[in-house]
C-alpha atoms as a PDB file:
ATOM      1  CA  UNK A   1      42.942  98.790   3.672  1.00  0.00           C
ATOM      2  CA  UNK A   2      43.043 100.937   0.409  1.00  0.00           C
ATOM      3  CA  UNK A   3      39.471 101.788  -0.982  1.00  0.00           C
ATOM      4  CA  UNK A   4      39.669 101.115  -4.672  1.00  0.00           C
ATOM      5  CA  UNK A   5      36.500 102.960  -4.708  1.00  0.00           C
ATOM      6  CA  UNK A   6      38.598 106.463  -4.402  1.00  0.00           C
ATOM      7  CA  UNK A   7      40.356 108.241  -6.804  1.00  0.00           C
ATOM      8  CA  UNK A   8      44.118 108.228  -5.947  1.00  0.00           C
ATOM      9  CA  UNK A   9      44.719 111.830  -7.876  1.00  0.00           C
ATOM     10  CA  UNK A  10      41.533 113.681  -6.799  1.00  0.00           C
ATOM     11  CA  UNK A  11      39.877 111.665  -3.739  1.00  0.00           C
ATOM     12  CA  UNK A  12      36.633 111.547  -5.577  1.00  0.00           C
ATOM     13  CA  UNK A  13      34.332 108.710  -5.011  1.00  0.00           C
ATOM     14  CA  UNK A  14      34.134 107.194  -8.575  1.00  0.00           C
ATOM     15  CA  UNK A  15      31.286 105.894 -10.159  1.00  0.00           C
ATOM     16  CA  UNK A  16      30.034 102.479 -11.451  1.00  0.00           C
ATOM     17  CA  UNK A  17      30.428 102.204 -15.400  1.00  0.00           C
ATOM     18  CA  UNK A  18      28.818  99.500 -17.296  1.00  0.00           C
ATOM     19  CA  UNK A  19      31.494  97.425 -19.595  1.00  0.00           C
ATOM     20  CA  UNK A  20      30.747  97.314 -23.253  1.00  0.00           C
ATOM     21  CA  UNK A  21      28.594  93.610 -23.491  1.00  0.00           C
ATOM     22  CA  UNK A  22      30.757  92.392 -26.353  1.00  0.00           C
ATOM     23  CA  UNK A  23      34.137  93.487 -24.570  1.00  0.00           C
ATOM     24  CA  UNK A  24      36.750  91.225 -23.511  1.00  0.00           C
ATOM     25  CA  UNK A  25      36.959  92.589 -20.265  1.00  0.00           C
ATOM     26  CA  UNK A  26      35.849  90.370 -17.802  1.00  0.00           C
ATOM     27  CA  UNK A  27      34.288  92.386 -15.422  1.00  0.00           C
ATOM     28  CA  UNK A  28      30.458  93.652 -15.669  1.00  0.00           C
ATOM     29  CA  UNK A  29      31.491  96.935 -14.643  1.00  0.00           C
ATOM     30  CA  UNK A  30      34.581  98.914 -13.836  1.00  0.00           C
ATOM     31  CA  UNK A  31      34.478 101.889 -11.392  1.00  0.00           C
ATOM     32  CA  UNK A  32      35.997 104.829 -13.221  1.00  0.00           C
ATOM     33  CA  UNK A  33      36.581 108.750 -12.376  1.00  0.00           C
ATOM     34  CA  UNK A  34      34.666 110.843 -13.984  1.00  0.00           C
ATOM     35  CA  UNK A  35      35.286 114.091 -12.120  1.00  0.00           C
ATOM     36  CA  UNK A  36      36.363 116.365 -15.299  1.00  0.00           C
ATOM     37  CA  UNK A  37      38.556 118.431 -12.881  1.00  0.00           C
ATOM     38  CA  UNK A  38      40.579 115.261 -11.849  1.00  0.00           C
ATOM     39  CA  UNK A  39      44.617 116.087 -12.289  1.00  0.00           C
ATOM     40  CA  UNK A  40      44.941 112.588 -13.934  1.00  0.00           C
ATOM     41  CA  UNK A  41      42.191 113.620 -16.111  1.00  0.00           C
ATOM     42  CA  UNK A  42      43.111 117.251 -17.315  1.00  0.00           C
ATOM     43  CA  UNK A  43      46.857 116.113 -17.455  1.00  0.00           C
ATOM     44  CA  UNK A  44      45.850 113.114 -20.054  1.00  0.00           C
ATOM     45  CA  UNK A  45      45.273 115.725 -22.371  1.00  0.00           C
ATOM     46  CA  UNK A  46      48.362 117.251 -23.076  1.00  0.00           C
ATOM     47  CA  UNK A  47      49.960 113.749 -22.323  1.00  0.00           C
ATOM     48  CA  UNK A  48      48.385 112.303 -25.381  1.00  0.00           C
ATOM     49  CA  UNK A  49      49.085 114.981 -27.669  1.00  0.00           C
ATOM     50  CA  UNK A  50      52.221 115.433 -27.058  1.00  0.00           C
ATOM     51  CA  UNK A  51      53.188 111.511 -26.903  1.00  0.00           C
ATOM     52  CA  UNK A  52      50.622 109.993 -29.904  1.00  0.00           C
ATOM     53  CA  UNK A  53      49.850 113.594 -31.565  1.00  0.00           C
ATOM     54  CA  UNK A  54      45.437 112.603 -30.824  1.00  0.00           C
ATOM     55  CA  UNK A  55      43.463 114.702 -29.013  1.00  0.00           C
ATOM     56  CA  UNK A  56      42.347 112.196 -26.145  1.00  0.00           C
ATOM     57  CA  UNK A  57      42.873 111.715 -22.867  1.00  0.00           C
ATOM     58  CA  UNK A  58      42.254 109.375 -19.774  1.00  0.00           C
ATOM     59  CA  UNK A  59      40.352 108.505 -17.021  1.00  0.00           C
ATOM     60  CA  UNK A  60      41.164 106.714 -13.602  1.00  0.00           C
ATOM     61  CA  UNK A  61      39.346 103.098 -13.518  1.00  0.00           C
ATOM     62  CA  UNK A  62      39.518  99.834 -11.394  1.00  0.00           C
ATOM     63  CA  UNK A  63      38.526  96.990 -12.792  1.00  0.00           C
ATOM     64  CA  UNK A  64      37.244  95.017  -9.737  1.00  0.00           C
ATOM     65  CA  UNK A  65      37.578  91.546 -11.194  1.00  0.00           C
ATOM     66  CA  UNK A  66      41.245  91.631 -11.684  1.00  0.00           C
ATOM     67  CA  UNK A  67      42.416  94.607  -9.314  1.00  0.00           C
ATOM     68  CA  UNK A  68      43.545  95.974 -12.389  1.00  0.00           C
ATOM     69  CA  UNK A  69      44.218 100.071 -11.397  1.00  0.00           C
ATOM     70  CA  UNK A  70      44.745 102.352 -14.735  1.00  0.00           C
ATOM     71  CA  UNK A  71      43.603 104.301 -17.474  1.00  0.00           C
ATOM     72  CA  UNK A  72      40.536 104.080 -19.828  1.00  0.00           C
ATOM     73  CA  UNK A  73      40.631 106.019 -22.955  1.00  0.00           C
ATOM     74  CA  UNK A  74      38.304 109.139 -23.640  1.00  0.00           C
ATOM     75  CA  UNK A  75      38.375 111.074 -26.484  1.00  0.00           C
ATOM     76  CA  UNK A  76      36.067 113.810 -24.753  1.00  0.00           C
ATOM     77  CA  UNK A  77      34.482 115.268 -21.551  1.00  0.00           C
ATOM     78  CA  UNK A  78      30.991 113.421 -21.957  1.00  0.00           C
ATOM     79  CA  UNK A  79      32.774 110.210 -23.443  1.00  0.00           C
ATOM     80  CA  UNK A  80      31.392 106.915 -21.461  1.00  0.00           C
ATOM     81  CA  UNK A  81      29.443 108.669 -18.776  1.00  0.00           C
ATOM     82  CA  UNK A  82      26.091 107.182 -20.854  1.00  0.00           C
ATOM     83  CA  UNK A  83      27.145 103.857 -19.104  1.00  0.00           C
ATOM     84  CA  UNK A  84      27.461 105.403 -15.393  1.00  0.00           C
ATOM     85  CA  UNK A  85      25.496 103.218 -13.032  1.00  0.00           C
ATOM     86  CA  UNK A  86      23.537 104.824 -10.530  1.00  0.00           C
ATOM     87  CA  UNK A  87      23.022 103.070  -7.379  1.00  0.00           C
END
């Protein structure tokens, strides 16, 4: 069995992030990478700009409510790592 827990592109453990409250996800949190040398990470930069011209990238999340395995829009280094949950 796959832990969902890992990132798939860096094999970093990732860390608990707290959902926006008013969010229509349905999870209360989603675990997300936030390793800022993660390929999927670094890559998202160029990806965006060259695709939708905006200098943003991505992150690596699981929603663990749905299975859900995919991206989560930052538009910087620091951007949602005020919601990281520490255990």
């Amino acid at each position: 069995m796959d832990d969902k827990t890992i990132c798939p592109h860096c094999g970093s453990r990732m860390k608990k992030w707290r959902t926006p409250e008013f969010s229509t996800w349905s999870a209360e949190f989603f675990f997300v990478c936030f390793n800022d040398d993660c390929p999927y990470f670094t890559r998202g930069w160029n990806q965006m700009e060259a695709t939708v011209s905006a200098s943003v990238s991505y992150r690596y999340r699981y929603d663990p409510d749905t299975g859900y395995t995919g991206p989560i829009p930052v538009w910087s280094k620091d951007a949602l790592k005020s919601g990281i949950i520490e255990d």
